[in-house]
Protein backbone atom coordinates (compact mmCIF):
# COMPACT_ATOMS: atom_id res chain seq x y z
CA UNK A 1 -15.27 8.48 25.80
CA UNK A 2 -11.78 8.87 26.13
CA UNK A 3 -10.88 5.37 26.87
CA UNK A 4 -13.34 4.49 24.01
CA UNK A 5 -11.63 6.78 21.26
CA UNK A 6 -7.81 5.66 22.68
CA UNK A 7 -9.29 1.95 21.90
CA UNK A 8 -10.86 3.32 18.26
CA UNK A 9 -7.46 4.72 17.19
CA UNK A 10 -5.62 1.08 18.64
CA UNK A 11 -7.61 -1.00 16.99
CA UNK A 12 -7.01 1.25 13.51
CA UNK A 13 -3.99 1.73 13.77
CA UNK A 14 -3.52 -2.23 13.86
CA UNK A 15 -6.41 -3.06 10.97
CA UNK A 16 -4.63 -0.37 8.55
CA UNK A 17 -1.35 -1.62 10.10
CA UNK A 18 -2.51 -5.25 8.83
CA UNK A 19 -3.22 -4.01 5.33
CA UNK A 20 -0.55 -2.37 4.19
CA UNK A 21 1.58 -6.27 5.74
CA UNK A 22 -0.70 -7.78 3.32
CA UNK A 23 0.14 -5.77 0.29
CA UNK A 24 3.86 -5.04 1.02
CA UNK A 25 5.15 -8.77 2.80
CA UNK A 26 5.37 -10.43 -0.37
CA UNK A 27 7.96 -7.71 -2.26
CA UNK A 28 10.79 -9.01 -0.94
CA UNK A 29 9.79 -12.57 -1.60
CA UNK A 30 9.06 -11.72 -5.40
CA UNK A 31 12.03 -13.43 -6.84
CA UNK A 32 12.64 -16.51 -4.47
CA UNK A 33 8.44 -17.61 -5.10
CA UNK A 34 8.77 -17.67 -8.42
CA UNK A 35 11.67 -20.56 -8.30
CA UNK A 36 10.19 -22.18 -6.27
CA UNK A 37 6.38 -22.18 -7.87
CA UNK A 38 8.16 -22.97 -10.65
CA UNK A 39 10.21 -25.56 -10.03
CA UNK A 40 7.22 -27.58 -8.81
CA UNK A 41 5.53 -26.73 -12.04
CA UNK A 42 8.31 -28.37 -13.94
CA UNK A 43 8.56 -31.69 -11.83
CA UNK A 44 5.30 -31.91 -12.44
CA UNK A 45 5.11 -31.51 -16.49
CA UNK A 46 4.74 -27.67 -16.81
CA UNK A 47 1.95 -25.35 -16.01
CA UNK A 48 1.05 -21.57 -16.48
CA UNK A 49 4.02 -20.30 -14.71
CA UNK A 50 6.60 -22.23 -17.24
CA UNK A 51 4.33 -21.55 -20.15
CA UNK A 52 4.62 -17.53 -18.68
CA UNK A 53 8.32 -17.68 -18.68
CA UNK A 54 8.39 -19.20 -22.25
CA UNK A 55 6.23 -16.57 -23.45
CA UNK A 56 7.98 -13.51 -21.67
CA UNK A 57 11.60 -14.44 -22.50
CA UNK A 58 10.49 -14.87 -26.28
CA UNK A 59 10.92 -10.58 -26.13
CA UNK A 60 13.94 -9.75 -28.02
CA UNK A 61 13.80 -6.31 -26.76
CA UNK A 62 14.50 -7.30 -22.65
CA UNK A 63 16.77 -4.72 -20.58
CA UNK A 64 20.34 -5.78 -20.92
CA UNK A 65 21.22 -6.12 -16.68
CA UNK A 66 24.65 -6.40 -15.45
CA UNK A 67 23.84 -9.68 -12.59
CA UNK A 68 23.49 -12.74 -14.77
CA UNK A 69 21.56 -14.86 -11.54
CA UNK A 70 19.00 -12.30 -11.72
CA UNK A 71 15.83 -13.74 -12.96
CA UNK A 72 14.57 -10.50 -15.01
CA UNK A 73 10.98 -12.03 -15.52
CA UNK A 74 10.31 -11.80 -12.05
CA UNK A 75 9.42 -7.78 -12.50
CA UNK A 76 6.71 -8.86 -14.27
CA UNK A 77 5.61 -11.80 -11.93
CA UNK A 78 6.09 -9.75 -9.43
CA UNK A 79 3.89 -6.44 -11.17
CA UNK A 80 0.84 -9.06 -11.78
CA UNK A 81 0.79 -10.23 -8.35
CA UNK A 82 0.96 -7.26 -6.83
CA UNK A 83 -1.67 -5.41 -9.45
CA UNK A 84 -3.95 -8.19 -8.42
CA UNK A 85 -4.27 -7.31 -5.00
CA UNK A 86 -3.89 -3.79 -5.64
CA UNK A 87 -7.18 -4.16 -8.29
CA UNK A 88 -9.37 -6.13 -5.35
CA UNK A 89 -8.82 -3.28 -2.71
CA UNK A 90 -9.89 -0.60 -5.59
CA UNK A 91 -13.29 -2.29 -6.15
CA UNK A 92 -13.71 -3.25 -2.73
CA UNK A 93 -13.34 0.06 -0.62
CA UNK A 94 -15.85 2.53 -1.67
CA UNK A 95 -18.09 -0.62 -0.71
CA UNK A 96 -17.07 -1.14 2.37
CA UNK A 97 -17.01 1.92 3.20
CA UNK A 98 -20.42 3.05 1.71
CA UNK A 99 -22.22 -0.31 3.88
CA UNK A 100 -19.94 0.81 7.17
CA UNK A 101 -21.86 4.81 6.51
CA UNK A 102 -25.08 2.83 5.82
CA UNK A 103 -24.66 -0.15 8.88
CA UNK A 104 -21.51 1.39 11.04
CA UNK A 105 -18.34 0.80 10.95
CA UNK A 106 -17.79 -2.60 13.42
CA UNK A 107 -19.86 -4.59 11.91
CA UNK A 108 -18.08 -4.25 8.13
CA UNK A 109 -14.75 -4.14 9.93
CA UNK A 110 -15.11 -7.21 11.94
CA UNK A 111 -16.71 -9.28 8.35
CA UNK A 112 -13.34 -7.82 7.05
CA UNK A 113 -10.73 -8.50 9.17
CA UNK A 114 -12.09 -12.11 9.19
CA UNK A 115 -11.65 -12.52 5.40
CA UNK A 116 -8.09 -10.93 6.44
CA UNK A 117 -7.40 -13.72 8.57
CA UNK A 118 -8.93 -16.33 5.98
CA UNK A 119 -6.83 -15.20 3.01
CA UNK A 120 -3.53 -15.51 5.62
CA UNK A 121 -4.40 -18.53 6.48
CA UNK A 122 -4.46 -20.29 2.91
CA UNK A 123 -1.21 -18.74 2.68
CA UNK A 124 0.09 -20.43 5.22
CA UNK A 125 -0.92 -24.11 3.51
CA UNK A 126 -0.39 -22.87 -0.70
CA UNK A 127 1.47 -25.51 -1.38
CA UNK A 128 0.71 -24.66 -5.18
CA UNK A 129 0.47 -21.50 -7.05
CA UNK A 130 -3.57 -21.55 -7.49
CA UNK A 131 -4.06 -21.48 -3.97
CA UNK A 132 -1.56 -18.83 -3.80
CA UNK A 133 -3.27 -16.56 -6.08
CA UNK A 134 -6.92 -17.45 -3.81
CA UNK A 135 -5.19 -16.40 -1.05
CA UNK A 136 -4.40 -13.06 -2.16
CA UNK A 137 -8.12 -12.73 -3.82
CA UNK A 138 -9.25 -12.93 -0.56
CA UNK A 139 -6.85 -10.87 1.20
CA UNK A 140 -7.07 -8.18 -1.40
CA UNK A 141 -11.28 -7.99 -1.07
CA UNK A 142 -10.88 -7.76 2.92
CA UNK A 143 -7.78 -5.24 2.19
CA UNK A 144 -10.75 -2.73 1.38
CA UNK A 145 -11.49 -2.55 4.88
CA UNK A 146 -9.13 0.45 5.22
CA UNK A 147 -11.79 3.06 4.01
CA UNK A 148 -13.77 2.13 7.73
CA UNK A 149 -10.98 2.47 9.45
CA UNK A 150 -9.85 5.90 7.96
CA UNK A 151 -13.29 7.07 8.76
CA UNK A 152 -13.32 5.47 12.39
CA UNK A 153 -10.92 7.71 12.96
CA UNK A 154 -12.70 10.94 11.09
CA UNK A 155 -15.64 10.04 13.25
CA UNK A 156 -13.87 10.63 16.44
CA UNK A 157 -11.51 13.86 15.87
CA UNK A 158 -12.29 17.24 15.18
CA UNK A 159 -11.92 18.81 11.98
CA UNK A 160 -9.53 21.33 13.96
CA UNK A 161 -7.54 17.59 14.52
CA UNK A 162 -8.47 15.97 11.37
CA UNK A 163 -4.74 16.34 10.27
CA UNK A 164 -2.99 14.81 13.28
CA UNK A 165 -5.46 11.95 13.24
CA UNK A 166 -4.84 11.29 9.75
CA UNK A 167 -0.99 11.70 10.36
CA UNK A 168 -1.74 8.99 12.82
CA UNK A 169 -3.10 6.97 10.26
CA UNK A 170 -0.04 7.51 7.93
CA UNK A 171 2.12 5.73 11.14
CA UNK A 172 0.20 2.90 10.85
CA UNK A 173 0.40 2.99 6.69
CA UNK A 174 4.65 3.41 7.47
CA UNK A 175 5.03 0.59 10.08
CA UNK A 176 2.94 -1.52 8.03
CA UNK A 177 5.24 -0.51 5.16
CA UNK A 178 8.23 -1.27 7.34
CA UNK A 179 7.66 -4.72 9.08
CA UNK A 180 5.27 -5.97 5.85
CA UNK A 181 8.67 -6.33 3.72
CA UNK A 182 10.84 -7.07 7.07
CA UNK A 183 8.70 -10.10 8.12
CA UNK A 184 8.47 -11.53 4.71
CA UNK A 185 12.75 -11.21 4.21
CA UNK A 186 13.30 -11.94 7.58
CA UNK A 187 10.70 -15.33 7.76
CA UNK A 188 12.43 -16.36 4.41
CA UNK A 189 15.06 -17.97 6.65
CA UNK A 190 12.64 -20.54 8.14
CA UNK A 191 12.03 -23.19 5.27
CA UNK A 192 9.04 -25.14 6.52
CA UNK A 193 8.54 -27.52 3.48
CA UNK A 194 11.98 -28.81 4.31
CA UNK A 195 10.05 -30.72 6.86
CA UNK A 196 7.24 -32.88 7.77
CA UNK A 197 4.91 -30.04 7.48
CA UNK A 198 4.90 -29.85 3.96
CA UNK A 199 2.59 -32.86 3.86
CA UNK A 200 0.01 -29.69 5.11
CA UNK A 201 1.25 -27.74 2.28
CA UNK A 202 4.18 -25.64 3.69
CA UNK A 203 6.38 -24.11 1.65
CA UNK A 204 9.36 -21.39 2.52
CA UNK A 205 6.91 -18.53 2.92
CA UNK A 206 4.44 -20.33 5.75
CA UNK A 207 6.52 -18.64 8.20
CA UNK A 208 6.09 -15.38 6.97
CA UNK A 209 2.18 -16.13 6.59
CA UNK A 210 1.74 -17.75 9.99
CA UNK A 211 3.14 -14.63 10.97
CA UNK A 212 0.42 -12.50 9.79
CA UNK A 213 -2.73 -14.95 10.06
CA UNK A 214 -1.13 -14.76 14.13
CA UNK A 215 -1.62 -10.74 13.81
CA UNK A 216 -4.73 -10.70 11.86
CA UNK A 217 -6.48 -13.09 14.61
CA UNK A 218 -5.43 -10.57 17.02
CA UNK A 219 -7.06 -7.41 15.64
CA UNK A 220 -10.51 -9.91 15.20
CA UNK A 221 -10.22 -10.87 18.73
CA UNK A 222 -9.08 -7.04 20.02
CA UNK A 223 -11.90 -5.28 17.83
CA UNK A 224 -15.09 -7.86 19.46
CA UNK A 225 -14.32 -6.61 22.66
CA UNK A 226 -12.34 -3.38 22.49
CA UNK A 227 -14.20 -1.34 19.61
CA UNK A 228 -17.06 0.86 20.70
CA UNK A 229 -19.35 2.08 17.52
CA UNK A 230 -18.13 5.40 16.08
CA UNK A 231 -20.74 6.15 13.65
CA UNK A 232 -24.08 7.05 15.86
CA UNK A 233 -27.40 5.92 13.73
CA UNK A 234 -28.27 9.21 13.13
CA UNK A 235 -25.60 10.35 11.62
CA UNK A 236 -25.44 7.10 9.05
CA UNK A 237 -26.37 7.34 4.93
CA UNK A 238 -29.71 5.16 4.00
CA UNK A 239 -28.27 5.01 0.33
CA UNK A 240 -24.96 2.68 -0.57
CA UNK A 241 -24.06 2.64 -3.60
CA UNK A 242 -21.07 -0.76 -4.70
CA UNK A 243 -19.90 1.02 -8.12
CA UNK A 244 -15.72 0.90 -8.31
CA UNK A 245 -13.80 4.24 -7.02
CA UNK A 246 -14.11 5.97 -10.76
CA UNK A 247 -17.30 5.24 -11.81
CA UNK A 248 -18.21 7.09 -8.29
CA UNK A 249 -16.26 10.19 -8.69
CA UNK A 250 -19.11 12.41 -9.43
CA UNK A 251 -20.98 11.54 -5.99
CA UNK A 252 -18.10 13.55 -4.32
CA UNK A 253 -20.06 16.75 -3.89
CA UNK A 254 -16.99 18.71 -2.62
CA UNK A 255 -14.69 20.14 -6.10
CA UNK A 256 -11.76 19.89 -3.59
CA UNK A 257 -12.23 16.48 -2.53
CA UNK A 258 -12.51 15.30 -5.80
CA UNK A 259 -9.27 16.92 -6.71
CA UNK A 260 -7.32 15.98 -3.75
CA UNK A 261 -8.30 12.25 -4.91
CA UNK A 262 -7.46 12.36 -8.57
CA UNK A 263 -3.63 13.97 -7.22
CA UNK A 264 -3.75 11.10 -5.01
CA UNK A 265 -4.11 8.68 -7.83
CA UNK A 266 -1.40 10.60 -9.97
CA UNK A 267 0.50 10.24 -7.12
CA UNK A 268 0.75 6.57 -6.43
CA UNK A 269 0.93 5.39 -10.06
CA UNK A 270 4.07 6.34 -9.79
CA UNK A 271 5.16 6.20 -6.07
CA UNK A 272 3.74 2.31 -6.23
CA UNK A 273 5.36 1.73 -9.16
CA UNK A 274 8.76 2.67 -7.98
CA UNK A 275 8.25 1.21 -4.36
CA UNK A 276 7.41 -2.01 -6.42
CA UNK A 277 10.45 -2.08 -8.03
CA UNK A 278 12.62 -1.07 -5.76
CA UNK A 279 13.00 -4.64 -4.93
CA UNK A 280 14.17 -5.82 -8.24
CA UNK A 281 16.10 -2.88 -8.84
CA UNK A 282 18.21 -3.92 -5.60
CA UNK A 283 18.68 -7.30 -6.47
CA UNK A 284 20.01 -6.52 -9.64
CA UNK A 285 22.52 -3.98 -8.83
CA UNK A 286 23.27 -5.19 -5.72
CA UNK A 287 22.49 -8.58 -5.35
CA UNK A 288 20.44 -8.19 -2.04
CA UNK A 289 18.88 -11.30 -0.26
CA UNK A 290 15.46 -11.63 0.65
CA UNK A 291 17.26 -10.86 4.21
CA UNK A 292 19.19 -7.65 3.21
CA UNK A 293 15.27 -6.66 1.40
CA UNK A 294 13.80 -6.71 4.23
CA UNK A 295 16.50 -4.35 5.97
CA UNK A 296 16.55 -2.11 3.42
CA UNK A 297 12.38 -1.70 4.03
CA UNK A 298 12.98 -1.16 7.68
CA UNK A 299 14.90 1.77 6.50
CA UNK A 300 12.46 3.33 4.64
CA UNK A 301 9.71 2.44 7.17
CA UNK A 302 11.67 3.99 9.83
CA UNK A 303 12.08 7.23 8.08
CA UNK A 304 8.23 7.35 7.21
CA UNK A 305 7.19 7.13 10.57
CA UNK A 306 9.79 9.69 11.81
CA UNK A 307 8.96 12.32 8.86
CA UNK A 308 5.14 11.05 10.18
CA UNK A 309 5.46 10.87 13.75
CA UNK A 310 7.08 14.19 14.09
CA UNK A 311 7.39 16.91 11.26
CA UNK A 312 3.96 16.16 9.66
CA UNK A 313 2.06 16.24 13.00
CA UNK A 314 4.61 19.29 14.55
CA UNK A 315 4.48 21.39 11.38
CA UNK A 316 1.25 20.80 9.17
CA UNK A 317 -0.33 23.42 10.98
CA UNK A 318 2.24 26.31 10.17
CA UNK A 319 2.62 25.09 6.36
CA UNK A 320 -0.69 23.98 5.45
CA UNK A 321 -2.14 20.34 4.26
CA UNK A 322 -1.55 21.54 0.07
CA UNK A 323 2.24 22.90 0.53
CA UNK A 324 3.21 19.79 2.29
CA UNK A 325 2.06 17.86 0.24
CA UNK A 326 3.42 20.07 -2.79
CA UNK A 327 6.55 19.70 -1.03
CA UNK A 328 6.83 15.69 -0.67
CA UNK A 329 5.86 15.68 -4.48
CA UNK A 330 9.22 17.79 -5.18
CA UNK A 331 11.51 15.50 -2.80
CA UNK A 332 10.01 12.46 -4.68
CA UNK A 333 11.20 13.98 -7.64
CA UNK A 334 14.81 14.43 -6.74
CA UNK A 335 14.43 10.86 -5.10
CA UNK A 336 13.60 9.10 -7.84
CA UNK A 337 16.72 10.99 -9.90
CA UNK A 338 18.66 9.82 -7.56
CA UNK A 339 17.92 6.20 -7.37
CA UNK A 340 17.35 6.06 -11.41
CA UNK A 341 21.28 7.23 -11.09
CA UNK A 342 22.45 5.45 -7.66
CA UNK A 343 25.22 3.10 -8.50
CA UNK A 344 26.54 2.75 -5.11
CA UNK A 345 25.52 2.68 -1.43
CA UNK A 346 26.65 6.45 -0.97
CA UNK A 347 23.64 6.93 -3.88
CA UNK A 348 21.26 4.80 -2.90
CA UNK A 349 20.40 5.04 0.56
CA UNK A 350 20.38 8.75 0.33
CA UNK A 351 17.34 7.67 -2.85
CA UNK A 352 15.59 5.80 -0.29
CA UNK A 353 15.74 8.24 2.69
CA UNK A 354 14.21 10.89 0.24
CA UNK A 355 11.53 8.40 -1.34
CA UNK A 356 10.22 7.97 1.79
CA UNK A 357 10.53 11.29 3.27
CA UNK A 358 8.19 12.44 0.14
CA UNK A 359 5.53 9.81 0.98
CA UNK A 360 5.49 10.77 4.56
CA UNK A 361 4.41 13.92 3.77
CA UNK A 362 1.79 13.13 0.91
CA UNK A 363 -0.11 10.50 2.39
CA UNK A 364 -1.53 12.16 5.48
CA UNK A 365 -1.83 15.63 4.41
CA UNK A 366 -4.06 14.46 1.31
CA UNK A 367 -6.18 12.41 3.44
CA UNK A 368 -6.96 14.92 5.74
CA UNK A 369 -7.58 17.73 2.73
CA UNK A 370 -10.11 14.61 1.66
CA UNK A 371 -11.63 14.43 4.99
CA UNK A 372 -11.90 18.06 5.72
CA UNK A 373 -13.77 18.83 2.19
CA UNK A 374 -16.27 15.73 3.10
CA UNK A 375 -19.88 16.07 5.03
CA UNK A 376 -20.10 14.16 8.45
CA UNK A 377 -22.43 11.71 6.27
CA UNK A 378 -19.87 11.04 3.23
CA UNK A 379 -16.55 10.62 5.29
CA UNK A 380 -16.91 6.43 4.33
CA UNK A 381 -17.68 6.67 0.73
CA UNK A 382 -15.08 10.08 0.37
CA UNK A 383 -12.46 8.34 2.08
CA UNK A 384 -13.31 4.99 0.21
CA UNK A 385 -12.96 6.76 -3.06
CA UNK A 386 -9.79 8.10 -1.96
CA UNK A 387 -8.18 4.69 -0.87
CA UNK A 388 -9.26 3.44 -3.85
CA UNK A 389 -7.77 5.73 -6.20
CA UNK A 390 -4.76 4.97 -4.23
CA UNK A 391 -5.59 1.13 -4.54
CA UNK A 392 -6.08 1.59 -8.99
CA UNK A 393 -2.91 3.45 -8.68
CA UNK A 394 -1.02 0.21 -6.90
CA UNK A 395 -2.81 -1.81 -9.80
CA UNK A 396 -1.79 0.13 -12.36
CA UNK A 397 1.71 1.32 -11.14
CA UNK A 398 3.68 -2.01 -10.55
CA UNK A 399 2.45 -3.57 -13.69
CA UNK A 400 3.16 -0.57 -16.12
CA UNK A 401 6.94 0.21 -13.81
CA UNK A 402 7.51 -3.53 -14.57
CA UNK A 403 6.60 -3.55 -18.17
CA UNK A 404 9.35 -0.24 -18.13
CA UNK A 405 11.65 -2.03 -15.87
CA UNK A 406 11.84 -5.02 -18.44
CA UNK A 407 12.04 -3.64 -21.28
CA UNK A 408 14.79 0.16 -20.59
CA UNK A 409 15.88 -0.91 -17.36
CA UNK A 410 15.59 0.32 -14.18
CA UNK A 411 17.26 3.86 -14.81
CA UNK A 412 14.93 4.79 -17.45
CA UNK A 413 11.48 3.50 -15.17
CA UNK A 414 12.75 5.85 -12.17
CA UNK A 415 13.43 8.78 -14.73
CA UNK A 416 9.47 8.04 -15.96
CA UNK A 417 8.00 8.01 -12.57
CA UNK A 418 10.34 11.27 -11.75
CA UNK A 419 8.59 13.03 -14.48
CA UNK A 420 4.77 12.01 -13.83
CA UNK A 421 5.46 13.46 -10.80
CA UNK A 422 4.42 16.75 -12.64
CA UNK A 423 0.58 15.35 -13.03
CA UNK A 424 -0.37 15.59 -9.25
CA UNK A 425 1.63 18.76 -8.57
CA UNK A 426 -0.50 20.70 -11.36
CA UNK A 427 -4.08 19.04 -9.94
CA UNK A 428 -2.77 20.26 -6.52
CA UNK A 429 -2.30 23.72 -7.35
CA UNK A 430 -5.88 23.55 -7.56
CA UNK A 431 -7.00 22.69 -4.42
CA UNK A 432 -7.70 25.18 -1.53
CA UNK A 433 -5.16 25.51 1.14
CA UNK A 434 -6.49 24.33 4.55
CA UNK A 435 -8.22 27.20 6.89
CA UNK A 436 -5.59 28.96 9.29
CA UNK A 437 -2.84 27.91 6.62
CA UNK A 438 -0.80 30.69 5.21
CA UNK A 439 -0.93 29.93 1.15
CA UNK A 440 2.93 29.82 0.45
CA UNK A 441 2.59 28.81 -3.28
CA UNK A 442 0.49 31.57 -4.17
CA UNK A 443 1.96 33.73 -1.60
């Protein structure tokens, strides 16, 4: 069993690991894809994406920006892109993780990680914008998948160890974070459709796609023969029910669960709104590269899986699940002050090492407040709720951030996410502290 559960938490680790590439490896490619898409709408007569632009720049009331290359309709490019495969995950996840309750969990993961694959690999050959977007349909329906994982991993620790495990998880979520953005800046230096290939449809993001169809093959391949069933059949639900993440609140039998998920959405409307922009909001004040993007996301990757790796799983313990989290809300806040007012390095890097300090603590401690309020038998659809508030919260953040972004500028859309900060921290306060925790708010 032990070999078994060091292969469950592997093979996790790499599937969430996967996910959070597939959301986060086209940021820093934002601006450069929307040249190029359009440019070969234009030699070819037009299309949406000119008639897009047209329509956009016809706002008179547009943020006045300082860089005159930068493109300011990419923010909202960018926010509908991202929103789209931010929306697929939110459907997608309670049902995948209701069947995986209802038929285990290796079955649904291995159906997933295949459409993972498929979605990568009609990356690697969009040689025009349609097959771009079916590309990330695809990946954003098999992006679900990380409800089974979460609960692979609630199926083999104990409540006492729920926390760590799901501190484990938020690694995988941070170096996911970190090399999703890093691969896609870094890769941006291989042009393939300056080449033969491009009779296959290559364009200059293959390389960053070939990338991840290469890793996605590998956790298909590692999970046939390395994943051992967590879920035993009599432990599994016989009902499964495919409504969205919302319209499935009120299944969550536990008040505390249901609370921990609707701070969780709070939460990420505005954390995924300023991650999202962070991009744009780099370029424009300090005319970063695709190359310099993907540094700057190693940075904040790196911190998230230190904060992660060693104060969340050394200290959660001794402060409690709730006051952690109450306290990565608070350092969020000053964060996003400080990057709303950053106008130099000696600003902004001390914005991101904060942003992502906050987020380190959040994400695992809420999870495993989720998983520690759920039955045995709901851990898949709890869990799948709770991803997918996270997943309506990337749909809805980057989109509404953009819309900000574009039309007060990027000062005014960090102030706004500082301040809805208050939302999660006042559904919070209503949530019991973990058992064994000392309650320091109310103390």
């Amino acid at each position: 069993m032990r070999g078994s559960k060091k292969s469950v938490f592997g093979i996790v680790f790499l599937t969430i690991f996967l996910d959070m590439v597939g959301f986060s490896i086209i940021f820093p490619l934002f601006p450069a894809m929307l040249d190029h898409y359009l440019f070969l709408e234009q030699s070819m007569g037009g299309g949406i994406l000119s008639n897009f632009v047209t329509w956009v720049s016809g706002f008179g009331n547009q943020a006045s920006i300082d860089n005159p290359s930068f493109r300011l309709e990419t923010v909202i490019f960018g926010g509908i892109l991202g929103s789209l495969y931010a929306v697929l995950q939110f459907v997608f996840a309670p049902i995948w993780g209701g069947l995986s309750d209802r038929y285990g969990r290796k079955p649904i993961l291995m159906f997933t990680l295949f459409g993972t694959a498929l979605g990568y690999f009609l990356w690697i050959m969009s040689g025009n914008f349609w097959l771009l977007v079916v590309s990330r349909l695809i990946g954003g329906m098999a992006g679900g998948n990380i409800s089974v994982a979460t609960a692979a991993i609630a199926d083999v620790t104990s409540r006492e160890k729920r926390s760590k495990g799901m501190a484990f998880v938020g690694i995988a979520f941070g170096l996911g974070f970190v090399l999703g953005p890093a691969i896609g800046g870094i890769a941006s230096q291989w042009d393939w459709s300056a080449s033969e290939l491009v009779f296959f449809g290559m364009h200059p993001f293959s390389a960053a796609a070939t990338i991840s169809f290469s890793l996605a093959i590998l956790n298909l391949l590692w999970l046939s023969v390395g994943f051992s069933e967590t879920l035993p059949a009599e432990k599994r639900s016989k009902s499964t029910s495919f409504l969205p993440a919302v319209c499935r609140m009120g299944e969550v039998t536990s008040p505390d669960a249901r609370r921990t998920c609707m701070s969780y959405l709070f939460y990420m409307i505005s954390f995924s709104g300023m991650e999202f922009t962070l991009t744009f909001l780099a370029v424009e004040r300090f005319s970063f590269s695709p190359k310099d993007l993907g540094e700057m996301f190693l940075l904040i990757g790196g911190t998230l899986i230190l904060v992660q790796g060693v104060v969340v799983r050394r200290f959660v313990n001794r402060i409690g699940e709730r006051n952690m989290a109450h306290l990565g809300i608070l350092i969020g806040f000053f964060a996003f002050v400080v990057i709303a007012l950053a106008d130099s390095y000696s600003l902004f890097y001390p914005g991101l090492f904060l942003m992502s300090s906050g987020v380190a603590l959040i994400s695992p401690t809420l999870t495993a407040l989720t998983s520690l309020s759920s039955k045995d038998s709901e851990q898949g659809v709890n869990l799948g709720i709770f991803r997918s508030c996270g997943s309506i919260a990337r749909s809805i953040g980057p989109i509404s951030a953009g819309l900000i972004y574009f039309t007060y500028g990027s000062s005014i859309a960090y102030i706004i996410g500082a301040i809805w900060l208050v939302f999660p921290a006042l559904v919070l306060l209503t949530v019991k502290q973990s058992a064994g925790s000392k309650d320091l708010v109310s103390a």
